[in-house]
N, C-alpha and C. Protein backbone atom coordinates (compact mmCIF):
# COMPACT_ATOMS: atom_id res chain seq x y z
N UNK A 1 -2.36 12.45 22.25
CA UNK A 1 -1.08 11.83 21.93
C UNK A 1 -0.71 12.04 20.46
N UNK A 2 -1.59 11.56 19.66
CA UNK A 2 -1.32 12.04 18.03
C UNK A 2 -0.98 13.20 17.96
N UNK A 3 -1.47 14.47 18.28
CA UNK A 3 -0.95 15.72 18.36
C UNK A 3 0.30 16.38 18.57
N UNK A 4 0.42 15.71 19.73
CA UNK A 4 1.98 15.48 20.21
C UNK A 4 3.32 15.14 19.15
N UNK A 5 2.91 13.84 18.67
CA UNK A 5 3.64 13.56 17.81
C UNK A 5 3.77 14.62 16.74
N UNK A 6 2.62 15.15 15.90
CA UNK A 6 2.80 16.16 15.04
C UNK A 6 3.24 17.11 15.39
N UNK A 7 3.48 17.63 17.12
CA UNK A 7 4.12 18.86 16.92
C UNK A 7 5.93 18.61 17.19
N UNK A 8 5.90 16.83 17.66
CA UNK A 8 7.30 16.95 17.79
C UNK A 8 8.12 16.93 16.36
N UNK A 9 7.07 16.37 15.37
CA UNK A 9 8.15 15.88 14.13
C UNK A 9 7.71 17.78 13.68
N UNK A 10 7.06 18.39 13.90
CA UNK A 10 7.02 19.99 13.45
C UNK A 10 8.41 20.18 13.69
N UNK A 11 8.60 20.38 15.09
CA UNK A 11 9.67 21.23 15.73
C UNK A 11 11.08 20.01 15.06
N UNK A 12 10.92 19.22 14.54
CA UNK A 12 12.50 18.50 14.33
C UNK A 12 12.83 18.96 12.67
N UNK A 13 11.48 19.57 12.44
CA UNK A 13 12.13 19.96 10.88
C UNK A 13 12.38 21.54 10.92
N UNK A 14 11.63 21.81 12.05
CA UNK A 14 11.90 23.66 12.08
C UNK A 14 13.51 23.58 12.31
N UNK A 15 13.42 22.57 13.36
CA UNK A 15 14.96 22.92 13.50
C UNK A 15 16.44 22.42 12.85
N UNK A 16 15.32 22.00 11.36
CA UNK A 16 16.86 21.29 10.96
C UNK A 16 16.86 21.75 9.78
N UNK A 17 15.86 20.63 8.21
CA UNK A 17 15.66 21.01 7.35
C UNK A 17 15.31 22.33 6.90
N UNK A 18 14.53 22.74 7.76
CA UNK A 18 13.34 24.06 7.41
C UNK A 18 14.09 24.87 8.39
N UNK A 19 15.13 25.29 8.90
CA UNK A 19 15.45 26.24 9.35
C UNK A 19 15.99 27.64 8.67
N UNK A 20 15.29 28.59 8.83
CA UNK A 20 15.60 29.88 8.06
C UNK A 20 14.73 29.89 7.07
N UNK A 21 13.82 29.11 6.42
CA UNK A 21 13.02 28.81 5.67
C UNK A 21 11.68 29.29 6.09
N UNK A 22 11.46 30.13 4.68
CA UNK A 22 9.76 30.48 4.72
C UNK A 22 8.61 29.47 4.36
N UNK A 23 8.75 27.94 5.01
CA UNK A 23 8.56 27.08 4.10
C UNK A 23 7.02 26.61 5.43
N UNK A 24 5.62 26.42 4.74
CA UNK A 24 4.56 26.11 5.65
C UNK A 24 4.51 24.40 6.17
N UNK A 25 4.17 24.09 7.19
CA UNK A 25 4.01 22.43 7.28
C UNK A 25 2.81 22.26 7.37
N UNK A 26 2.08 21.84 6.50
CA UNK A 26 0.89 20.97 7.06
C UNK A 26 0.31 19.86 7.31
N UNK A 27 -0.54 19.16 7.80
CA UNK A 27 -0.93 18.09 7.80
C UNK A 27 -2.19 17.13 6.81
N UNK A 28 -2.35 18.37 5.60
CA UNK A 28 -3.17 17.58 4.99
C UNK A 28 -3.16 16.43 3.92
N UNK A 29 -4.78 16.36 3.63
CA UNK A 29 -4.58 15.03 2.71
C UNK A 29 -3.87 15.20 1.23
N UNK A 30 -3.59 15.04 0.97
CA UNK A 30 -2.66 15.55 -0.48
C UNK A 30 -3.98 15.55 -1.71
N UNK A 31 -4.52 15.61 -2.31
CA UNK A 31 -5.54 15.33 -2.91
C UNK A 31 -5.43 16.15 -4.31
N UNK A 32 -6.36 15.96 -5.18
CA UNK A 32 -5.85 17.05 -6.49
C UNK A 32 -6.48 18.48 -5.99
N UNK A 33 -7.27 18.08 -5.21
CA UNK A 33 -8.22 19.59 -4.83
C UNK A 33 -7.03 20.77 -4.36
N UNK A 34 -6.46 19.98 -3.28
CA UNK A 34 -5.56 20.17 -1.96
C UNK A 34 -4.51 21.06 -2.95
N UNK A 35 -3.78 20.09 -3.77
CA UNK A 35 -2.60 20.58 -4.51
C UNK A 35 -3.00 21.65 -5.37
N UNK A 36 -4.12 21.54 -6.07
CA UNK A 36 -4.60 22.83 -7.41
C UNK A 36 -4.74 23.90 -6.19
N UNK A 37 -4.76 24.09 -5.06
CA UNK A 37 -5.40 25.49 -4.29
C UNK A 37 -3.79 25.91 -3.07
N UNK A 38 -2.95 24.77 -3.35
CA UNK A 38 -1.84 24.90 -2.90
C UNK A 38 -1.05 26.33 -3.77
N UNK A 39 -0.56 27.61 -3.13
CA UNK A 39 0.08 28.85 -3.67
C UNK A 39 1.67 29.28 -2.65
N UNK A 40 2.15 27.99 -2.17
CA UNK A 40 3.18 28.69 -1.30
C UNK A 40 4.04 28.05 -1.44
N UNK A 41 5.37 27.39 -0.83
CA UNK A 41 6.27 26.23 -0.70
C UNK A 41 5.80 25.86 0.45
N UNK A 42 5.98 24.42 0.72
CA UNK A 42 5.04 23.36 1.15
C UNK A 42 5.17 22.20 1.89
N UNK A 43 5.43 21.72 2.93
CA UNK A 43 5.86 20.39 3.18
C UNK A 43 4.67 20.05 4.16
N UNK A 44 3.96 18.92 3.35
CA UNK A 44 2.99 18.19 3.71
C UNK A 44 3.56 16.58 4.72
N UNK A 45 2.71 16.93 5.94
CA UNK A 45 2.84 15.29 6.73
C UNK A 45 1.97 14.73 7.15
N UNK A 46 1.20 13.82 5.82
CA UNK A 46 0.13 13.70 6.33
C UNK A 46 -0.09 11.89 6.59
N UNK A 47 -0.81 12.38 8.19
CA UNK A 47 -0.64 10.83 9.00
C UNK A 47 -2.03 9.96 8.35
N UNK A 48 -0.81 8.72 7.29
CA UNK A 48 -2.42 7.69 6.66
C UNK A 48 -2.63 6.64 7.25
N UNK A 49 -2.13 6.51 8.13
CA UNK A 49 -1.97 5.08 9.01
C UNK A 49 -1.92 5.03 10.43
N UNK A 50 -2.47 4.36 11.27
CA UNK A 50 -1.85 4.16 12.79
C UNK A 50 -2.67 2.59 13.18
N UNK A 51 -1.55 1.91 13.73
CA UNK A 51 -2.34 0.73 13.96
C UNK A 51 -0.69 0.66 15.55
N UNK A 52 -1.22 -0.72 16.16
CA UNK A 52 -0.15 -1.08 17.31
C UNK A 52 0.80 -1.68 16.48
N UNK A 53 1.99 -1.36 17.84
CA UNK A 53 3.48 -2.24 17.22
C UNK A 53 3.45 -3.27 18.09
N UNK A 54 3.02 -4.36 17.50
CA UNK A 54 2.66 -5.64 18.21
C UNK A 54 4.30 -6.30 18.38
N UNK A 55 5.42 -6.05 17.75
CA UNK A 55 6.60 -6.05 18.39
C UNK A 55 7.04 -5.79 19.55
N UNK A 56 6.12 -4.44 20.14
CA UNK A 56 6.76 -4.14 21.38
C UNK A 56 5.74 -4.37 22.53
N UNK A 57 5.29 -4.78 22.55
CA UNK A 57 3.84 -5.46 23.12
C UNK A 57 4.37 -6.16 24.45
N UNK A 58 4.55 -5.64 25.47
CA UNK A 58 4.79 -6.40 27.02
C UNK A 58 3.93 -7.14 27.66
N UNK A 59 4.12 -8.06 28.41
CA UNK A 59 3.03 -9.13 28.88
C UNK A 59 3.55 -8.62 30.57
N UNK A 60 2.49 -8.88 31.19
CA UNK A 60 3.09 -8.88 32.65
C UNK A 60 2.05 -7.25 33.34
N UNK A 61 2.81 -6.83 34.79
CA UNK A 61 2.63 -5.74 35.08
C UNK A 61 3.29 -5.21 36.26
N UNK A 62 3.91 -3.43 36.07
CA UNK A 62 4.78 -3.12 36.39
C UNK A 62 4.90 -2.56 37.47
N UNK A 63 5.66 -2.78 38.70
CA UNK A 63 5.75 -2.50 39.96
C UNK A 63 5.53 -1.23 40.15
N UNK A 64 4.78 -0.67 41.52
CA UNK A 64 4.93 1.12 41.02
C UNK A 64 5.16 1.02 42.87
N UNK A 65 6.18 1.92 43.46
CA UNK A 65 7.10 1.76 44.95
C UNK A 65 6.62 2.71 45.66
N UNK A 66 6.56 2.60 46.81
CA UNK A 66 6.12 3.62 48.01
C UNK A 66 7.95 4.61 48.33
N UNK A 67 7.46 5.57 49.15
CA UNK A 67 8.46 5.78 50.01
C UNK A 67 9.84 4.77 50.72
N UNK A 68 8.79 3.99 50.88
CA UNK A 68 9.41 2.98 51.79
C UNK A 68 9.89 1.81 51.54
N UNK A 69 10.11 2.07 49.69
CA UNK A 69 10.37 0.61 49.34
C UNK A 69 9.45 -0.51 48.89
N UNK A 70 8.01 -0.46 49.33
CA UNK A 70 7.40 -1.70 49.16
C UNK A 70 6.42 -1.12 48.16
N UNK A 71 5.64 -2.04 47.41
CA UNK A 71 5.28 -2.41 46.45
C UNK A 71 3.52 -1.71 46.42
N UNK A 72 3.14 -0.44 46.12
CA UNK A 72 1.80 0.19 46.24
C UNK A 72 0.84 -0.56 45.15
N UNK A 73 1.64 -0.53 44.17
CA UNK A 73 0.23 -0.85 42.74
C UNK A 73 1.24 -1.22 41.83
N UNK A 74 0.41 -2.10 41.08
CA UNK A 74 1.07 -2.79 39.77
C UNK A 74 -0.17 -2.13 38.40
N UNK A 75 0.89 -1.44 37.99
CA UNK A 75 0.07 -1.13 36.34
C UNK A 75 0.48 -1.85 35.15
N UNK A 76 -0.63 -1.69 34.49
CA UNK A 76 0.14 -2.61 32.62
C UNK A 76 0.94 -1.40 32.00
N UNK A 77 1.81 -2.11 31.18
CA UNK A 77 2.99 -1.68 30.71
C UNK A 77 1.94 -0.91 30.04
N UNK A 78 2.87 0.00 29.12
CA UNK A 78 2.74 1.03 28.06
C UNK A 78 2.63 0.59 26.14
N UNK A 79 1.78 0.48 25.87
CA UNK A 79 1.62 -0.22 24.44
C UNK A 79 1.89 0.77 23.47
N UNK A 80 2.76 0.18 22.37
CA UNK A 80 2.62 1.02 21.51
C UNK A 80 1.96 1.09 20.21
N UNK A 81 2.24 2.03 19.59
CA UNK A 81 1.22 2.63 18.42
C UNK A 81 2.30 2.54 17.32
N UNK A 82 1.86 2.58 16.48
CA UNK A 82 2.56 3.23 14.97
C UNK A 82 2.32 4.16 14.11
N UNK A 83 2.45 5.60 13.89
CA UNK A 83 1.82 6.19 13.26
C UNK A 83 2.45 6.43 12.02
N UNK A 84 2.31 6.52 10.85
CA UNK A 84 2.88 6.30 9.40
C UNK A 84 2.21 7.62 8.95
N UNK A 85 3.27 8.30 8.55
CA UNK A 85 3.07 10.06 7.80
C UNK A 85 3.63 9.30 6.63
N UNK A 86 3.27 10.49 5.88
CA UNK A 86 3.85 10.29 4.01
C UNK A 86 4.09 11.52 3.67
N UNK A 87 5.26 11.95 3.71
CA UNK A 87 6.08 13.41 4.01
C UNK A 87 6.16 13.55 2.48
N UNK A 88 5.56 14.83 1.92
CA UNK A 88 5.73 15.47 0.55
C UNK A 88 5.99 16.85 0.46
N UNK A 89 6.85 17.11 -0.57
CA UNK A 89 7.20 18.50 -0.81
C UNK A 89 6.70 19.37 -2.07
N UNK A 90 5.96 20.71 -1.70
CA UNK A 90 5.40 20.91 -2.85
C UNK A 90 5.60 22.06 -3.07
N UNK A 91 6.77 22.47 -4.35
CA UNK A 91 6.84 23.97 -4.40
C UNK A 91 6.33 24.52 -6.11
N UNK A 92 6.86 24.94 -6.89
CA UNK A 92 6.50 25.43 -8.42
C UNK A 92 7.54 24.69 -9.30
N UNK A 93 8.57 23.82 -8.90
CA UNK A 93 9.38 23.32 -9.92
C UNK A 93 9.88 22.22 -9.40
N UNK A 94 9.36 20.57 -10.06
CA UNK A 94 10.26 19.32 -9.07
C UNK A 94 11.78 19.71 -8.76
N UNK A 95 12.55 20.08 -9.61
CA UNK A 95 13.73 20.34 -8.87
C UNK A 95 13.70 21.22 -7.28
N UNK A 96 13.35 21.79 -7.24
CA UNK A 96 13.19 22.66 -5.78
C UNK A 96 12.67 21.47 -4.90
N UNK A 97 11.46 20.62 -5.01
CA UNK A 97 10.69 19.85 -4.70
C UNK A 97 11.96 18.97 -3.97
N UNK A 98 12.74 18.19 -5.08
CA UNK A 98 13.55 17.38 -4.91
C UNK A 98 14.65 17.75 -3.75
N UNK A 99 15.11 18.88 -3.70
CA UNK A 99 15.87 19.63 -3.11
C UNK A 99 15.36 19.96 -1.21
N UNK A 100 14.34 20.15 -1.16
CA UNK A 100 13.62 20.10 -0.39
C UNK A 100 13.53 18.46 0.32
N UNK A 101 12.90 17.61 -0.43
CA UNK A 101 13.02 16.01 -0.14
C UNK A 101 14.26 16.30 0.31
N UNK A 102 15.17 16.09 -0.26
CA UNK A 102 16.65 15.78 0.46
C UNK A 102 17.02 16.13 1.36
N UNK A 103 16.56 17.80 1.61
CA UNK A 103 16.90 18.13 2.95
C UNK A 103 16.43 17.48 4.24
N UNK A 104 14.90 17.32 4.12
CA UNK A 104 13.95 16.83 4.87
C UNK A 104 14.55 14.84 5.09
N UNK A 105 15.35 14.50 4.09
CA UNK A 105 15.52 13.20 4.75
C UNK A 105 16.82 12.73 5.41
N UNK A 106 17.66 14.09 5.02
CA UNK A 106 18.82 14.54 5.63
C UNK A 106 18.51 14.50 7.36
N UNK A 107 18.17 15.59 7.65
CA UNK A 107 17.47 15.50 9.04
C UNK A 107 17.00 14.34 9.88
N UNK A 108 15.92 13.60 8.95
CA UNK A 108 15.29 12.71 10.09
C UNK A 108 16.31 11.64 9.51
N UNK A 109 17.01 11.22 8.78
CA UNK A 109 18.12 10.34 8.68
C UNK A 109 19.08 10.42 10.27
N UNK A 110 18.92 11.36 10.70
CA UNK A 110 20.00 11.60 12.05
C UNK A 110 19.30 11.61 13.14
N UNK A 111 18.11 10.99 13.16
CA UNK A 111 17.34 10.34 14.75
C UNK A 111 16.68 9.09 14.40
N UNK A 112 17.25 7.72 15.68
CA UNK A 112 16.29 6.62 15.35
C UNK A 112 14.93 6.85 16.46
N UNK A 113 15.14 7.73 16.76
CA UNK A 113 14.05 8.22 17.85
C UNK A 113 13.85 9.58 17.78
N UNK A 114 12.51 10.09 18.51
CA UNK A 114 12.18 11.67 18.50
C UNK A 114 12.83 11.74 19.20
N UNK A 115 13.70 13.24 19.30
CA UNK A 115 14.39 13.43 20.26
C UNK A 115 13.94 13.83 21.90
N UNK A 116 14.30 14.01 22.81
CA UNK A 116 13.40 14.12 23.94
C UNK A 116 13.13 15.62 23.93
N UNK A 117 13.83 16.62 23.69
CA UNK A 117 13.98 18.25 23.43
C UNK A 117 12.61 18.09 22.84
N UNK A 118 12.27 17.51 21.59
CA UNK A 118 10.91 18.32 21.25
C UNK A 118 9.44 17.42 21.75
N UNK A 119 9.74 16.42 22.91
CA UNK A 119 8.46 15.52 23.14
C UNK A 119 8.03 16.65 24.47
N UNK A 120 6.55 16.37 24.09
CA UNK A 120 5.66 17.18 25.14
C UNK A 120 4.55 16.33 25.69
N UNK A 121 3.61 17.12 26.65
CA UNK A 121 2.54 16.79 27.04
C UNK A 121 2.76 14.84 27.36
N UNK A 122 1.67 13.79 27.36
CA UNK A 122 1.86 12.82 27.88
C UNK A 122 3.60 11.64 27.10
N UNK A 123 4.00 12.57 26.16
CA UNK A 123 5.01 11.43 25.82
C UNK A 123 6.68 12.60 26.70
N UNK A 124 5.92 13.44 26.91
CA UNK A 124 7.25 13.50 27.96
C UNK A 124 7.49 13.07 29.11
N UNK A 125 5.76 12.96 29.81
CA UNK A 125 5.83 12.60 31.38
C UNK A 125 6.25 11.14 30.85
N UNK A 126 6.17 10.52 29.98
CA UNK A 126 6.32 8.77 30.22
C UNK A 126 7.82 8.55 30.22
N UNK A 127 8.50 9.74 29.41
CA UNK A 127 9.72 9.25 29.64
C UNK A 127 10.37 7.88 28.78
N UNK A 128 9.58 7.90 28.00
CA UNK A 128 10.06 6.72 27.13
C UNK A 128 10.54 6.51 25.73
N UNK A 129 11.26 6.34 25.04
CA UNK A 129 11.40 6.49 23.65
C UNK A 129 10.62 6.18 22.73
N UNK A 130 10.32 7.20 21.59
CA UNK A 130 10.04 7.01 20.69
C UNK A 130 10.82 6.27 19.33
N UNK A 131 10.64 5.54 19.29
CA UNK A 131 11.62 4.96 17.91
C UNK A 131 10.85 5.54 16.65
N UNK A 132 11.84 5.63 15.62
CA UNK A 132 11.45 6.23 14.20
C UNK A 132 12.10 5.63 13.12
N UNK A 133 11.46 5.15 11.77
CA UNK A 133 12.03 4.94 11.00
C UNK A 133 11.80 5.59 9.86
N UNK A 134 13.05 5.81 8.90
CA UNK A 134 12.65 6.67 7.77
C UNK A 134 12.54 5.83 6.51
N UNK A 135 12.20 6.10 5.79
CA UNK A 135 12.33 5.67 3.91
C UNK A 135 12.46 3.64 4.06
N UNK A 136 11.81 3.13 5.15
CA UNK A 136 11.65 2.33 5.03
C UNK A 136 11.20 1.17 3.91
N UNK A 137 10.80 0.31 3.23
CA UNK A 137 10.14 -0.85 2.46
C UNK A 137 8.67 -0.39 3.10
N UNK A 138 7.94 -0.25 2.65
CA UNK A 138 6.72 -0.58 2.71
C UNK A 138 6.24 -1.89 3.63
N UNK A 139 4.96 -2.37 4.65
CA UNK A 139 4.65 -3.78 4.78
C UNK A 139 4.04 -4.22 3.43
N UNK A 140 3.82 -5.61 3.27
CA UNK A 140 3.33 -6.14 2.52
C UNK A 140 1.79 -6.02 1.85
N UNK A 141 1.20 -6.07 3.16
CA UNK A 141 -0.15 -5.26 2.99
C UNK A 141 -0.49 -3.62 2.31
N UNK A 142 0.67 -3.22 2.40
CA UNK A 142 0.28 -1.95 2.22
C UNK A 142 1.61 -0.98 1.02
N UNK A 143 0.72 -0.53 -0.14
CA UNK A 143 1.68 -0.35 -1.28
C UNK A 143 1.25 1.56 -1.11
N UNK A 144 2.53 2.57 -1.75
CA UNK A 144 2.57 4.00 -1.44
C UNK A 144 1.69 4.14 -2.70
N UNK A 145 1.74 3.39 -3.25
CA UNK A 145 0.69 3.82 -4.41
C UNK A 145 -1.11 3.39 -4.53
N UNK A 146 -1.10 2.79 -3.33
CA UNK A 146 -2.48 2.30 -3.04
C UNK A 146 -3.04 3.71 -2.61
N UNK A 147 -2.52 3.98 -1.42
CA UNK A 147 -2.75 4.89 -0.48
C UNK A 147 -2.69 6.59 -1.68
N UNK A 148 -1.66 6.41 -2.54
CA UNK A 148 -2.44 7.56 -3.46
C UNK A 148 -3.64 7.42 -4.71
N UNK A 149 -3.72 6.42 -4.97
CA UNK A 149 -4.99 5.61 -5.13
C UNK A 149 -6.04 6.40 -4.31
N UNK A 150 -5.98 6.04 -3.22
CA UNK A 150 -6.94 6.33 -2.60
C UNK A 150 -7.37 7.95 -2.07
N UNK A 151 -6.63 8.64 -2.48
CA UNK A 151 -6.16 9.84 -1.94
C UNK A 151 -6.49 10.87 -3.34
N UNK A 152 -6.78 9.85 -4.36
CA UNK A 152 -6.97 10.38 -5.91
C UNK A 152 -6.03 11.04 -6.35
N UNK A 153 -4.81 11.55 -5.82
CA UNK A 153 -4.12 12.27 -6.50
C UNK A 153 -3.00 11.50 -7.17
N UNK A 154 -1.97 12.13 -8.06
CA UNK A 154 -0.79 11.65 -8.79
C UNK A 154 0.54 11.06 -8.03
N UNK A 155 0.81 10.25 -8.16
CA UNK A 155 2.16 9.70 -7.16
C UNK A 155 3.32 10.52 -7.57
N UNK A 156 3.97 10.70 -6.34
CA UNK A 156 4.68 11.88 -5.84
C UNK A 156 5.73 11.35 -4.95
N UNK A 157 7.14 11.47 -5.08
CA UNK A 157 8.27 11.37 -4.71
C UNK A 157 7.78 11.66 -3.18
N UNK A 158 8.01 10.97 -1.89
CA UNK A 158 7.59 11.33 -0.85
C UNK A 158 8.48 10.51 0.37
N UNK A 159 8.31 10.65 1.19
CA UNK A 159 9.20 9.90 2.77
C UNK A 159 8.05 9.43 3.63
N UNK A 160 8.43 8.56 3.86
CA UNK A 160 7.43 7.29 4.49
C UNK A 160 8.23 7.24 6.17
N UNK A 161 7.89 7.98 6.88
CA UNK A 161 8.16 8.01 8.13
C UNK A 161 7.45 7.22 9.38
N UNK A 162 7.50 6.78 10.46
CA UNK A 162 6.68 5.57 11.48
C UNK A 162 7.40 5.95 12.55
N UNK A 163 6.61 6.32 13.22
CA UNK A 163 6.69 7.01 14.74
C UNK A 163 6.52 6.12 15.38
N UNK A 164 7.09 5.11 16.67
CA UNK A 164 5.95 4.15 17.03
C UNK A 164 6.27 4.84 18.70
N UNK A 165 4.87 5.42 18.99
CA UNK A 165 4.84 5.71 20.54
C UNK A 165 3.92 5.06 21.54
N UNK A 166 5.07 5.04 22.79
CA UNK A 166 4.39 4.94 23.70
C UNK A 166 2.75 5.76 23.82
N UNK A 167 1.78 4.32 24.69
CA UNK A 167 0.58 4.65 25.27
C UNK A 167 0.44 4.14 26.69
N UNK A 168 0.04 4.82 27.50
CA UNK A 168 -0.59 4.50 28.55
C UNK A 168 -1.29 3.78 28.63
N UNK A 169 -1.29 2.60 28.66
CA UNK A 169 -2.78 1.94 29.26
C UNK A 169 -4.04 2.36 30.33
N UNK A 170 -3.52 2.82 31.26
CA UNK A 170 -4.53 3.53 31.86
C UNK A 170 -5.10 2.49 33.02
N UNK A 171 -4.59 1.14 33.39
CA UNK A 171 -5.32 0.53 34.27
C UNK A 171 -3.87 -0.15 35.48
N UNK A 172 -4.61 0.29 36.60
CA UNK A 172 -4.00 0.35 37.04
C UNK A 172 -4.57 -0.33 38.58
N UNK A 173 -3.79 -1.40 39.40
CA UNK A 173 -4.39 -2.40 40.64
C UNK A 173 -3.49 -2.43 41.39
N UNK A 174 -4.59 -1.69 42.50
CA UNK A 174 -3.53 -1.46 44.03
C UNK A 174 -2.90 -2.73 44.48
N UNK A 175 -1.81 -2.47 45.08
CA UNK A 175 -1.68 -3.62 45.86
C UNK A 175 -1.89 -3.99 47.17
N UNK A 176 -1.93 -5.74 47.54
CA UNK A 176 -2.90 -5.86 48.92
C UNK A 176 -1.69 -5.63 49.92
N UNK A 177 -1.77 -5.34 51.19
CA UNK A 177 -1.56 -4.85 52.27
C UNK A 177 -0.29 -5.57 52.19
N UNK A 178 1.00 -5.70 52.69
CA UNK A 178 1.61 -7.04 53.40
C UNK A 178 1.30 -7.57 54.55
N UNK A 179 1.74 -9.18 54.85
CA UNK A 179 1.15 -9.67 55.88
C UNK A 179 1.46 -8.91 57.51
N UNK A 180 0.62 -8.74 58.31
CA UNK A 180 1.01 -8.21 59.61
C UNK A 180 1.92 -9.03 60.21
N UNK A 181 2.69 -8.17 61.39
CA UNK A 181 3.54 -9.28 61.84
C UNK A 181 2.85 -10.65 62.90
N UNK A 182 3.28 -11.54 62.89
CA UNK A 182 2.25 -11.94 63.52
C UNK A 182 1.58 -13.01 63.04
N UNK A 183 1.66 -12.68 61.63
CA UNK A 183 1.07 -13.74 60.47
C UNK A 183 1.41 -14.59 60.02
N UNK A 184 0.72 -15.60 59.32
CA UNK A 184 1.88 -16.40 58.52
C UNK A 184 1.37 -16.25 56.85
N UNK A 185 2.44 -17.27 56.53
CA UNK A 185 1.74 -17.21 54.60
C UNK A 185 1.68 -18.53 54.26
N UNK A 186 0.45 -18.84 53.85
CA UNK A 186 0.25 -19.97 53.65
C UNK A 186 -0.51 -20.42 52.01
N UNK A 187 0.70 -20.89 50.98
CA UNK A 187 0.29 -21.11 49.85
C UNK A 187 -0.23 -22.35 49.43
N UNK A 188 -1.14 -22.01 48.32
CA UNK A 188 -1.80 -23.54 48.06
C UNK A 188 -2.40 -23.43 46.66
N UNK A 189 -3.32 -24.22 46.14
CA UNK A 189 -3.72 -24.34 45.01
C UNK A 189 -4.61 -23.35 44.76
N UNK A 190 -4.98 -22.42 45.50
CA UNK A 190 -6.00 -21.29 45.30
C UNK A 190 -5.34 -20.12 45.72
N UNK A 191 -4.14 -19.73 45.88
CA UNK A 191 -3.03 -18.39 45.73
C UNK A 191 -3.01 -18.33 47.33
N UNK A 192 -2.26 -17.26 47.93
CA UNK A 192 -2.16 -17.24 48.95
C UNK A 192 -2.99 -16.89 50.18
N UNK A 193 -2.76 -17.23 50.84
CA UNK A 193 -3.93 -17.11 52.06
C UNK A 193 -2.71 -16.84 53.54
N UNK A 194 -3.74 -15.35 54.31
CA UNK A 194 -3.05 -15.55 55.20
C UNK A 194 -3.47 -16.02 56.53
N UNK A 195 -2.85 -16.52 57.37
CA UNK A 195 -3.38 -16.82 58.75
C UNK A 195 -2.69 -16.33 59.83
N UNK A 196 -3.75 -16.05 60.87
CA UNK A 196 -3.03 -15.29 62.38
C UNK A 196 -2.40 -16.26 63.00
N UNK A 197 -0.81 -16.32 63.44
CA UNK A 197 -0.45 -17.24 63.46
C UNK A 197 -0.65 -17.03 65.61
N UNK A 198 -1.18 -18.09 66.40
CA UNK A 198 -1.54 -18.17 67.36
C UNK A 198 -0.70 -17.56 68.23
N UNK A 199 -0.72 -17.25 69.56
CA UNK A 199 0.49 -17.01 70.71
C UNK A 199 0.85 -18.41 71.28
N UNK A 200 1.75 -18.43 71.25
CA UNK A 200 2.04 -20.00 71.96
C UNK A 200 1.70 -19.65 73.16
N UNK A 201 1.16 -21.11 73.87
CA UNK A 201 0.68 -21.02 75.83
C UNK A 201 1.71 -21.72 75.64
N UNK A 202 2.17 -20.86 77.49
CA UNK A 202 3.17 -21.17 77.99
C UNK A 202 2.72 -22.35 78.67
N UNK A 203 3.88 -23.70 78.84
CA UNK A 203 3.48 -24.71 79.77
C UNK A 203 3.31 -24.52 80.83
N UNK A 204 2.14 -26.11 81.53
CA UNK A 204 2.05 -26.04 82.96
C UNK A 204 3.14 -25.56 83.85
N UNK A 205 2.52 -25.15 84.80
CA UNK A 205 3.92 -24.99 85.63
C UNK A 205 3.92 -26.58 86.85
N UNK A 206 4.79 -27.39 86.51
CA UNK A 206 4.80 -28.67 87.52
C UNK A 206 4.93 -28.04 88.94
N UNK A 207 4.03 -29.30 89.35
CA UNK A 207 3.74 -29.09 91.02
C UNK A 207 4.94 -29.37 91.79
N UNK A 208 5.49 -27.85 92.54
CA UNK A 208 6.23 -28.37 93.27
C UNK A 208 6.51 -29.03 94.86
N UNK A 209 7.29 -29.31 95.14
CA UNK A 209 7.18 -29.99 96.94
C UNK A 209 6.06 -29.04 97.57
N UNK A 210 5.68 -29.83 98.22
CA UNK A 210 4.66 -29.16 99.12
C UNK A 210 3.22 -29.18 99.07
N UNK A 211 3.13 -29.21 97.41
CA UNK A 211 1.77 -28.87 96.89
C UNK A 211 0.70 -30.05 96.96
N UNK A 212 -0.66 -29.56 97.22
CA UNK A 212 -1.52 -30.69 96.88
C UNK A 212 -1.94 -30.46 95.66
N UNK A 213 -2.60 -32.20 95.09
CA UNK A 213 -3.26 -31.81 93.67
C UNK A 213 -4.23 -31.46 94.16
């Protein structure tokens, strides 16, 4: 699934910012090593974060239908993720650099979601949106200058992007039979229970004239 994501936000800058452009994307850590051995023009996306979006967090579980209408299996919803890139541009002169930034926030400025054209593999079969935010505030917990702190290198004009995608949960409970006809349903303090509901006997037949007991 992470993969995915990196090749959809690839293909949304091939086709926007970076189009016609001899310009490389990669995914690494930005580091001083990284940058001193850096020789090309450059746009780095590199993912420092992923935790859940406890915002979108569903309780419950979701009907899944036969042919025929009735009710086969109930699965848990789809949870999501957050993945946080820190989009940098690195060429031989900040102006170019800058120029570059702009383009690049030009682009993802014009989707609140990945678009469906470039989602693949499991976030296409789900069919579900990706939401995206760009150049957001920072959370509270977490400062752009920590994270280059930690990264050892020099703070750097950059785009703070958050993917939050759908996941599969993966669990998934058949459902029980419906009642036969025939049956009844009988609820109570311990969930439902069913019972065979009897054939009615037909009454005596009264004795008519004639008959002895």
């Amino acid at each position: 699934m992470i993969h995915e994501v990196d090749d959809a936000l690839r293909s949304l800058l091939r086709g926007g910012a970076l189009e016609g452009n001899d310009v490389d994307i990669v995914l690494d850590a930005p580091t001083k090593d990284w940058a001193a051995r850096r020789n090309a023009p450059t746009v780095d996306m590199y993912l420092y974060d992923i935790r859940e979006d406890l915002r979108r967090r569903q309780r419950g579980l979701i009907n899944e239908y036969g042919d025929d209408g009735r009710v086969t299996a109930r699965h848990l919803p789809p949870r999501y993720v957050k993945m946080s890139y820190l989009i940098t541009a690195w060429t031989q002169r900040p102006e170019d650099e800058h120029r570059l930034l702009s383009s690049l926030l030009v682009t993802l400025l014009g989707y609140e979601a990945l678009p469906p054209e470039v989602l693949t593999g499991s976030l296409a079969a789900l069919g579900m949106p990706a939401p995206m935010t760009v150049a957001l505030p920072p959370p509270e917990d977490r400062a752009f200058a920590d994270v280059w702190t930690a990264l050892g290198g020099e703070l750097k004009p950059s785009l703070d992007v958050v993917v939050s995608v759908p996941v599969e949960a993966g669990r998934r409970y058949p459902a029980a039979a419906p009642p036969e006809e025939g049956m009844r349903l009988r609820v109570d303090g311990d969930g439902a229970r069913a019972h065979r509901r009897p054939h009615p006997v037909p009454p005596s037949e009264p004795a008519g004239p004639g008959r002895d007991g």
